[in-house]
Protein backbone atom coordinates (compact mmCIF):
# COMPACT_ATOMS: atom_id res chain seq x y z
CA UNK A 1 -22.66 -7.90 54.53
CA UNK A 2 -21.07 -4.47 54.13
CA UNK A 3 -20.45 -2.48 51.12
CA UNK A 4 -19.32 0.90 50.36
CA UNK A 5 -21.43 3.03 47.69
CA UNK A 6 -24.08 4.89 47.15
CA UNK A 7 -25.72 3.98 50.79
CA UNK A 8 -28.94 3.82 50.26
CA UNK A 9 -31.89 2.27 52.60
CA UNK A 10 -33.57 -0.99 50.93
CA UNK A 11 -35.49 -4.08 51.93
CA UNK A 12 -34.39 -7.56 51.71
CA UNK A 13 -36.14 -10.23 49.99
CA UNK A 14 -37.19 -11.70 53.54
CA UNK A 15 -39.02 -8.64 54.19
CA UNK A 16 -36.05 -7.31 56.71
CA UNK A 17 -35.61 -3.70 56.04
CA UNK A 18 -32.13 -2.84 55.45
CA UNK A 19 -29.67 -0.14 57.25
CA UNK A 20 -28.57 2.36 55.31
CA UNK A 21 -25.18 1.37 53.86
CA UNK A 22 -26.44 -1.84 53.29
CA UNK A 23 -27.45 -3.23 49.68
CA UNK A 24 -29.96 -6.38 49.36
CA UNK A 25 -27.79 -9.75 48.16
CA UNK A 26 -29.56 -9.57 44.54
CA UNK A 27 -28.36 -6.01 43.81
CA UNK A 28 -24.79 -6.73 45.13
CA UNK A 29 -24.88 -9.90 42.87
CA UNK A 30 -25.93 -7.68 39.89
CA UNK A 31 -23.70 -4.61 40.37
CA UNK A 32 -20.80 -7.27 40.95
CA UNK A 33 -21.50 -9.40 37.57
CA UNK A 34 -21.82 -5.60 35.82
CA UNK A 35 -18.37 -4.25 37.41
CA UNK A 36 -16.83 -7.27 36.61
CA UNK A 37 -18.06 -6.85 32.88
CA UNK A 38 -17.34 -3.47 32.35
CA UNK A 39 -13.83 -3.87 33.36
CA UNK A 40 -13.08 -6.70 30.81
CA UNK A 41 -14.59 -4.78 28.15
CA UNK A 42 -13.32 -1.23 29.55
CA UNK A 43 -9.52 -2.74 29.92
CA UNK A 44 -9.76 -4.84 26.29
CA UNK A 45 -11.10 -1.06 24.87
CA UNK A 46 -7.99 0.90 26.60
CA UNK A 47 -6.09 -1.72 25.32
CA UNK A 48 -6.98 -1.65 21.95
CA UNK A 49 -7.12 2.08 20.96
CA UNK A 50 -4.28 3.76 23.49
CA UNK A 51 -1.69 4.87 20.87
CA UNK A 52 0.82 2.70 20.43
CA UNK A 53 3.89 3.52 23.47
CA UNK A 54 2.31 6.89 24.46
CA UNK A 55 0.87 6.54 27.44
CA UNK A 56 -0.01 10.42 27.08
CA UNK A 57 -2.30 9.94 24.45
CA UNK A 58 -5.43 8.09 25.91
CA UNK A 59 -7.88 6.71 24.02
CA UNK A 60 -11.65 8.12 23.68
CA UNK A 61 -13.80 5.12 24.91
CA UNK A 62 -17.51 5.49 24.41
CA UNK A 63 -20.40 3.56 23.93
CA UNK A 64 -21.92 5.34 21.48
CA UNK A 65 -22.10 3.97 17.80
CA UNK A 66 -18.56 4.40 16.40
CA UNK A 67 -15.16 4.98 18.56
CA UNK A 68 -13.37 8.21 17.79
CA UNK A 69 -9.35 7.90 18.19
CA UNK A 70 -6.88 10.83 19.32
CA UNK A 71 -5.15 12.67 15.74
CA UNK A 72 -2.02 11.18 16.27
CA UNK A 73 0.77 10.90 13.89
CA UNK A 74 2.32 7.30 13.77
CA UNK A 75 5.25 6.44 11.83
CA UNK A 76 6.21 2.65 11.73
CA UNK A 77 9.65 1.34 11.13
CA UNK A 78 10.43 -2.52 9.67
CA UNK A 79 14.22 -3.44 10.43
CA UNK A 80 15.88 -6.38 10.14
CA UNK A 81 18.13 -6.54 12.73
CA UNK A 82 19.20 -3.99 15.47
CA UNK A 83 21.68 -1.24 14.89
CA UNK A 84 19.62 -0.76 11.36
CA UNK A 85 16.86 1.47 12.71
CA UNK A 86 19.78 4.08 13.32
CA UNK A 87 22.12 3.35 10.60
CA UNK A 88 19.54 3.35 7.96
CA UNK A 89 16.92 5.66 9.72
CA UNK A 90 18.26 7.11 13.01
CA UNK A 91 17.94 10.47 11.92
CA UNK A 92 13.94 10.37 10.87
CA UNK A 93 13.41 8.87 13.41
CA UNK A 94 14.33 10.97 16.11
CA UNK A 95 13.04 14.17 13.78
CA UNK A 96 9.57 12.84 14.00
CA UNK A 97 9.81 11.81 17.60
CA UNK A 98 10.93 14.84 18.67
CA UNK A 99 7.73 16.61 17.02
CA UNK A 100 5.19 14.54 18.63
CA UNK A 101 4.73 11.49 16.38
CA UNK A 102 4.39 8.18 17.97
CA UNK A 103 6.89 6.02 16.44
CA UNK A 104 7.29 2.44 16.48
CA UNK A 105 10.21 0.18 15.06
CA UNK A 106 9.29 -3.52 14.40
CA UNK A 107 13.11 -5.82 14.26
CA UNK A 108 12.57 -8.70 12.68
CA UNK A 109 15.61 -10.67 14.48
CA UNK A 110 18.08 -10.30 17.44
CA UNK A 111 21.20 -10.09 15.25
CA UNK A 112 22.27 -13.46 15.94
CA UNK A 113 25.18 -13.60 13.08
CA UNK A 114 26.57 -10.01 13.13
CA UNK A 115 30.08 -9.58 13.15
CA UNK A 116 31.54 -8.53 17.10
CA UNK A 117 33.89 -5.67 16.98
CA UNK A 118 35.15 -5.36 20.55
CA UNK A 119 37.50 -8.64 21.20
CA UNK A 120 36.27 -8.45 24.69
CA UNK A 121 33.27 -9.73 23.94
CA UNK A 122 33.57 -11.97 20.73
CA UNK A 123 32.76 -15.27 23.22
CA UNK A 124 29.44 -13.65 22.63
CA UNK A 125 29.10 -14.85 18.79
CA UNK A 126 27.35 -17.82 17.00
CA UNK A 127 30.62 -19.90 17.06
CA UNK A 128 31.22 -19.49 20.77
CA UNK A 129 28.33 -19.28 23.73
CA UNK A 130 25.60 -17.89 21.26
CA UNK A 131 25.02 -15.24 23.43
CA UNK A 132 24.96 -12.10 20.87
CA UNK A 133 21.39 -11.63 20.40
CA UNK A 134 20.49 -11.27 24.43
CA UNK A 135 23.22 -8.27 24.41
CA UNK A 136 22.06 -7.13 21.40
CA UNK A 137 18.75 -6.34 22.83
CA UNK A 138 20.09 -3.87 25.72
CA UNK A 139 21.91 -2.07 23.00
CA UNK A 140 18.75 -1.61 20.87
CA UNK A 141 17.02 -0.33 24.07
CA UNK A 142 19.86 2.03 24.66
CA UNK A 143 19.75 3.06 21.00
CA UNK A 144 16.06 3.07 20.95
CA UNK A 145 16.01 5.51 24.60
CA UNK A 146 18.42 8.12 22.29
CA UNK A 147 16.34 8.46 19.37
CA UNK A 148 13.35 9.17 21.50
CA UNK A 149 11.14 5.98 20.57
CA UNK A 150 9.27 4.13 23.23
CA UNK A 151 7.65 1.87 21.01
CA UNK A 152 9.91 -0.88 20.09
CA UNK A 153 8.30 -4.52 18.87
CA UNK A 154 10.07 -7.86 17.70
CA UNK A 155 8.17 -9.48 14.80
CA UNK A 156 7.13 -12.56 16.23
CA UNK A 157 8.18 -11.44 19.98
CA UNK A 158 11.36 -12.05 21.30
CA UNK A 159 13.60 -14.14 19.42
CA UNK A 160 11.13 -15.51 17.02
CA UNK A 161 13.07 -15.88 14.16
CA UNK A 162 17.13 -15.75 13.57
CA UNK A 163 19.43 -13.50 11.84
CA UNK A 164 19.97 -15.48 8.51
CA UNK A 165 23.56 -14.55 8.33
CA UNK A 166 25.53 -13.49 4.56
CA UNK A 167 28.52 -13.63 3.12
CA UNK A 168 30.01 -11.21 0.80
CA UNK A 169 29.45 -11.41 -2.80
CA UNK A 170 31.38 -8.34 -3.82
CA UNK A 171 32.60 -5.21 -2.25
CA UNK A 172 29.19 -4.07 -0.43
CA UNK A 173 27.04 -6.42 -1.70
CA UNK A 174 25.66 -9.06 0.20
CA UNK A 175 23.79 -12.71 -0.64
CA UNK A 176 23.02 -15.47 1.61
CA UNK A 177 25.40 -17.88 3.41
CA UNK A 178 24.93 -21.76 1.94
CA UNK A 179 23.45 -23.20 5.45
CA UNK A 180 21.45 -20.82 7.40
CA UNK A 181 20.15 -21.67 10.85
CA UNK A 182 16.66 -23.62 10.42
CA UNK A 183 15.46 -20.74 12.31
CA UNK A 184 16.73 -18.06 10.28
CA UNK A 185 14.03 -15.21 9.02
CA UNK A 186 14.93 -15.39 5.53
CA UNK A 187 13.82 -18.82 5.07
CA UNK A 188 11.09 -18.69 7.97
CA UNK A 189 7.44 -19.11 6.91
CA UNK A 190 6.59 -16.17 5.03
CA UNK A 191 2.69 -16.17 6.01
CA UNK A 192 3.09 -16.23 9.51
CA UNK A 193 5.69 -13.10 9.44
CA UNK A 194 3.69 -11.78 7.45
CA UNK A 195 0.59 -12.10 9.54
CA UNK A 196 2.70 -10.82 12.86
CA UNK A 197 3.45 -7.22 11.01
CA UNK A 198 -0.48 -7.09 9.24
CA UNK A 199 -1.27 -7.48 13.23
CA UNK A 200 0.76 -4.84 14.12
CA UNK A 201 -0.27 -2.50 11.66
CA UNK A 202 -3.49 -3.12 12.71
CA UNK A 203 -2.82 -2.21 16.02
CA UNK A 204 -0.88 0.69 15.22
CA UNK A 205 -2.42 2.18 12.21
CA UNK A 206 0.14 4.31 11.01
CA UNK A 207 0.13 6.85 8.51
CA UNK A 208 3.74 6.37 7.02
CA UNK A 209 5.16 2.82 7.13
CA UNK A 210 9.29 2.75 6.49
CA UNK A 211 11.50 -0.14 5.15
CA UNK A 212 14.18 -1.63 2.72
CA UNK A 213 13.80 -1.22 -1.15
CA UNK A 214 13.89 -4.35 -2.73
CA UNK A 215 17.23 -4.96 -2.73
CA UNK A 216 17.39 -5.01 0.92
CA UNK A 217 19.88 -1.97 0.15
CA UNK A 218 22.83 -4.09 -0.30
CA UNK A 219 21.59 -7.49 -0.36
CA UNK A 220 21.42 -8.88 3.14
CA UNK A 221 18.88 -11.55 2.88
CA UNK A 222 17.09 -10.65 5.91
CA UNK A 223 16.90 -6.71 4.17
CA UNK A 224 15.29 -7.95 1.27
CA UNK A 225 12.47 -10.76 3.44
CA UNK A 226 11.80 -7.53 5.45
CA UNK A 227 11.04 -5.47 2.50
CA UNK A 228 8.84 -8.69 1.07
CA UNK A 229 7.50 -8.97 4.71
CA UNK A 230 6.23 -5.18 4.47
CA UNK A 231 5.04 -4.63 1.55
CA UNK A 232 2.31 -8.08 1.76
CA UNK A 233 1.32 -7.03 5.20
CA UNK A 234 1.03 -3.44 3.51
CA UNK A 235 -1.25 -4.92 1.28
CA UNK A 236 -3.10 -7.06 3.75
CA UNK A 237 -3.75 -3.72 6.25
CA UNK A 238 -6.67 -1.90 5.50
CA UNK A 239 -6.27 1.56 6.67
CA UNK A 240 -4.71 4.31 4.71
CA UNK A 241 -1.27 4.76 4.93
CA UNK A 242 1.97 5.48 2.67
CA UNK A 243 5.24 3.33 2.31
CA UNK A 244 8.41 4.38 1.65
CA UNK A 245 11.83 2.77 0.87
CA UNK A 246 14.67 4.01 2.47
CA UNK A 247 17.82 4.12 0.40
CA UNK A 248 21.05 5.98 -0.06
CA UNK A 249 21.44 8.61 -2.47
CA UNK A 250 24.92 7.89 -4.21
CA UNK A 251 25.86 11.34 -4.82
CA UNK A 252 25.38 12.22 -1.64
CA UNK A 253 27.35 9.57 -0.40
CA UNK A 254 30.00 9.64 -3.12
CA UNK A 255 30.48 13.66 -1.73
CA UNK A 256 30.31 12.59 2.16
CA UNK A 257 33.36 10.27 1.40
CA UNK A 258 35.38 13.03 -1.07
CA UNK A 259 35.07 14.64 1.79
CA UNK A 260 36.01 12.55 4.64
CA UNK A 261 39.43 12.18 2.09
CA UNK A 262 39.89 16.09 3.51
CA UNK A 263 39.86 15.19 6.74
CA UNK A 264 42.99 14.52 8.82
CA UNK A 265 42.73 11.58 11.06
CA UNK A 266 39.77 9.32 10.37
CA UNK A 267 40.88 5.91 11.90
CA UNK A 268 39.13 4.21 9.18
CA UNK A 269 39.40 3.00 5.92
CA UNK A 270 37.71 4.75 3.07
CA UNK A 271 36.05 3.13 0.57
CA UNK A 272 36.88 1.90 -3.02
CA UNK A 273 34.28 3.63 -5.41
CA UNK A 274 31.04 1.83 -5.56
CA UNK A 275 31.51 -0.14 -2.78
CA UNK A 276 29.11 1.80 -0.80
CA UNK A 277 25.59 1.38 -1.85
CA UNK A 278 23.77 3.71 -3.25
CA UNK A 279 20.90 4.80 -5.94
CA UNK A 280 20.66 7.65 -8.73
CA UNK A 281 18.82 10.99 -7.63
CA UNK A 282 16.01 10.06 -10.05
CA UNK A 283 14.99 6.90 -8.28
CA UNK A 284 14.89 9.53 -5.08
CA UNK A 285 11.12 11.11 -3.92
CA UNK A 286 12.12 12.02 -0.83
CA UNK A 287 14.15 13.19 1.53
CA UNK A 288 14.13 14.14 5.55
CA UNK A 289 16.59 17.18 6.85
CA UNK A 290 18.19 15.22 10.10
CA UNK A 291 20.56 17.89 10.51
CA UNK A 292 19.26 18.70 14.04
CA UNK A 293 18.54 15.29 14.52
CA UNK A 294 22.38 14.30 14.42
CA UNK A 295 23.56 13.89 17.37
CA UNK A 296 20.44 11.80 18.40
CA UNK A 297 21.80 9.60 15.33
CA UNK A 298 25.45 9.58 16.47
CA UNK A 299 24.36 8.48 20.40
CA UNK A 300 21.85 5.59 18.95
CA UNK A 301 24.90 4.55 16.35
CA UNK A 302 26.92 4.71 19.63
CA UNK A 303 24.70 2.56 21.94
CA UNK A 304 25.35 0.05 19.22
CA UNK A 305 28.76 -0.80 20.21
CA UNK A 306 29.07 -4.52 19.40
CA UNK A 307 28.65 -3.45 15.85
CA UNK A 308 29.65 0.11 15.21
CA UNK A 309 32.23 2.21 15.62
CA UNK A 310 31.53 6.35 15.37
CA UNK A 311 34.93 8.76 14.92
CA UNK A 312 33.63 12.15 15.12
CA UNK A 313 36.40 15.15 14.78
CA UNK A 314 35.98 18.97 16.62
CA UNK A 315 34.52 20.09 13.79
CA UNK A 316 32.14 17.98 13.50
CA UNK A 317 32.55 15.85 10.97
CA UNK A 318 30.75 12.32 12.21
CA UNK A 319 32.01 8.78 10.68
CA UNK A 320 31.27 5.42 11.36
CA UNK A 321 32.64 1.77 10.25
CA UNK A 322 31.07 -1.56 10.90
CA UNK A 323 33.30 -4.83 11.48
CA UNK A 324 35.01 -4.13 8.04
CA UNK A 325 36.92 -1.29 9.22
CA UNK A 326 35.24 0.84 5.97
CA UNK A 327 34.20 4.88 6.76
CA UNK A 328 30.53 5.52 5.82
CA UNK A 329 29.94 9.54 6.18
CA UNK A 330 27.11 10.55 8.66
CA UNK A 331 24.50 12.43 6.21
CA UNK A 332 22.42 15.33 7.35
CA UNK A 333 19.79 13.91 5.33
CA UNK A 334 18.21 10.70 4.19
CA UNK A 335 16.46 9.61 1.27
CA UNK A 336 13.49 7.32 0.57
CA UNK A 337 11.49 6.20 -2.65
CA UNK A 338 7.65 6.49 -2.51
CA UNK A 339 6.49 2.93 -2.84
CA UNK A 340 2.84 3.10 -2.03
CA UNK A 341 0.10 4.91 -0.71
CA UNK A 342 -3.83 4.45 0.31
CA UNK A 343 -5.79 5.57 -1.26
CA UNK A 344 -4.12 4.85 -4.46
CA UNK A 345 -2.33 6.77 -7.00
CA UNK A 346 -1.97 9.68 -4.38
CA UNK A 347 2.24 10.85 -3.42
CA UNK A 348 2.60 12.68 -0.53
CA UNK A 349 4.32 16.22 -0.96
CA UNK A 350 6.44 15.46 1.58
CA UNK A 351 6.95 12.80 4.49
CA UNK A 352 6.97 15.93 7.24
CA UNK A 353 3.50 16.95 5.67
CA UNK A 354 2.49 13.47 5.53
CA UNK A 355 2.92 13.19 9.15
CA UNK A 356 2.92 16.38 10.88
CA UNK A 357 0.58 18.15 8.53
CA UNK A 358 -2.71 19.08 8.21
CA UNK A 359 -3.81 15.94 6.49
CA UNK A 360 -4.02 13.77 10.03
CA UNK A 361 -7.41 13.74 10.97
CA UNK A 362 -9.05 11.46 13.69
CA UNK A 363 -10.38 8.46 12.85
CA UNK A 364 -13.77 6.36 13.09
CA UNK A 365 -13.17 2.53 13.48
CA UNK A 366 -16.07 -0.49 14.57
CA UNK A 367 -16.41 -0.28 18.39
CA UNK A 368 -13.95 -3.14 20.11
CA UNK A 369 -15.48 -6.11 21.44
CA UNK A 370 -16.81 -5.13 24.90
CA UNK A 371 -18.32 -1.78 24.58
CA UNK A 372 -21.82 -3.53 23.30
CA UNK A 373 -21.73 -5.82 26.66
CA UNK A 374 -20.80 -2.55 28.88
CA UNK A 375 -24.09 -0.95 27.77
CA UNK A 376 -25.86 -4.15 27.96
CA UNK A 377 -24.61 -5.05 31.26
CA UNK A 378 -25.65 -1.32 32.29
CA UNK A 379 -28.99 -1.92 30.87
CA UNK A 380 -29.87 -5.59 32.61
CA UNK A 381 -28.43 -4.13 36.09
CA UNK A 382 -30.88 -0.84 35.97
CA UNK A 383 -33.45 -3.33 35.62
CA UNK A 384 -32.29 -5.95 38.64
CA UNK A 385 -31.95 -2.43 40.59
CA UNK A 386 -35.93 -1.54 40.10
CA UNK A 387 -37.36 -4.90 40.13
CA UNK A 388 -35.49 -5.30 43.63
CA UNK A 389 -36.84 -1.92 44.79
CA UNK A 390 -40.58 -2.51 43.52
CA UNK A 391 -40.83 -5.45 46.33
């Protein structure tokens, strides 16, 4: 038998000295049971504690007490459906991305229900071949590539649960449809979601978790299960972290829109007042400047073609329209509420300093499941090696 290593000279347990190069059968039978170890543990270690969709930021794996993670600043998205990560957050999210932080968006559904804008490709919907969601995922891809995040999850994997669907209750405001599909997320087993996003937390560990007040923002049923969704798993998580509520500031939209009423040629229609949602400045803690991160915004609005239209004029004014035909102004900033943080009773200054600040420190977690056996498997090997050698 020959092996390449070390190439040492040994004796066999029939007495036959070895050639060098050669290893006796019992130490080949230990080093191969101790490589064969350490890479299960090694790989299940890697896999655990590389941050989340950036491959450039390797984990620390030792088998010393403790395991020491990279400082990396994580900021975790919960969406319901996809084209919300960049109407609702596009902006942050490509503001943080583009300073380093590893960002992750969790969709709860493939957008199953939404309403198809091109005519071209309406045999797509619920009603005809069912085929929305599938296309639906290369646009969140394309959408995801523009904002900068290489991190994207579905809550339950692929297809888990379906977009519930609404109806319209009022101008902008949403509630559910009578007869949902029997798969849809709103009515889907609420402990299992919310054990899938408490598992990806855990895996993730961010510092700043983002999702929908509890209103969903206008309604949509599968807004406000996301929001319920987050804020249990949240609670269930138990590193420290913040959670904020992203929400629309009405003044600022009710002056994006007296605006847009300036501008010549918007192919849309504008809205009647209140129709947009929106809250008072006072319910407001926060708010990101996305003002460089607007074209970013625009592109991932763009990718999202099924469902959004964007009109942007050479000055730059930016507008986009869902199905409904009605303009929503492009912001150059966007507003949160501070929901909750850990360790309690503690609000962040601001979400930048949350995440990009000083405060992000490495952290100490338990050792994963495998380190123990590499130094174990080390240990019983050194000991096959000299008891081979002593004969």
């Amino acid at each position: 038998m020959s092996v390449g290593g070390r190439g040492r000279t040994g004796t066999a347990t029939s007495g036959t000295p070895l050639r060098a190069g050669l290893r006796s059968p019992m130490i080949l039978l230990t080093e191969q049971r101790r490589c064969a170890v350490r890479a299960r543990a090694v790989g299940a270690a890697r896999a655990r504690c590389r941050a989340p969709g950036r491959a450039d930021y390797p984990a620390v794996v030792t088998t010393a007490p403790g395991f020491r993670l990279t400082a990396v600043p994580r900021l975790l998205l919960v969406h319901a459906h996809p084209d919300d990560e960049s109407i609702w957050t596009g902006g942050t999210i490509a503001h943080f991305a583009a300073r380093g932080v590893a960002v992750t968006v969790v969709t709860c559904t493939l957008g199953e229900e939404g309403e198809i804008i091109p005519a071209g490709l309406r045999g797509l919907g619920p009603e005809a071949a069912d085929q929305l969601g599938g296309y639906r995922v290369g646009e969140l891809r394309s959408a995801c590539a523009a904002l900068g995040v290489t991190d994207h999850r579905f809550l339950g994997g692929l297809g888990r649960w379906r977009d519930s669907g609404m109806r319209w209750a009022a101008p902008g405001r949403a509630e559910p449809k009578l007869s949902p599909h029997p798969r849809a997320f709103a009515i889907g087993d609420f402990d299992e979601q919310v054990a899938a996003l408490t598992a990806i937390l855990r895996d993730v560990r961010p510092q700043v978790v983002m999702t929908y007040a509890a209103d969903g923002g206008y309604g949509h049923p599968d807004h406000v299960r996301a929001h319920e969704v987050t804020m249990a798993a949240a609670r269930a998580a138990t590193h420290d972290m913040s959670v904020f509520h992203v929400v629309s500031a009405r003044a600022d939209v009710e002056a994006g829109v007296a605006e847009l009423a300036q501008v010549p040629g918007v192919p849309f229609t504008l809205p009647a007042p209140g129709e947009l949602a929106g809250v008072e400045d006072a319910d407001i803690s926060h708010r990101v400047d996305i003002a460089e991160s607007l074209p970013a915004k625009l592109n991932a609005l763009r990718a999202h073609a099924t469902q959004v239209q964007v009109w942007q004029d050479n000055a730059g004014t930016a507008v986009f329209a869902l199905s409904n035909g009605v303009a929503q102004p492009v912001l150059d900033r966007e507003c949160f509420t501070h929901a909750l943080s850990r360790p309690g009773g503690r609000v962040p200054a601001s979400i930048d300093q949350e995440l990009l600040g000083a405060g992000i420190q490495p952290e100490i977690i338990a050792p994963p499941e495998g380190l123990a056996e590499i130094a174990a498997a080390d240990a019983q090997a050194a000991k096959g090696d000299a008891a081979v050698r002593a004969r």
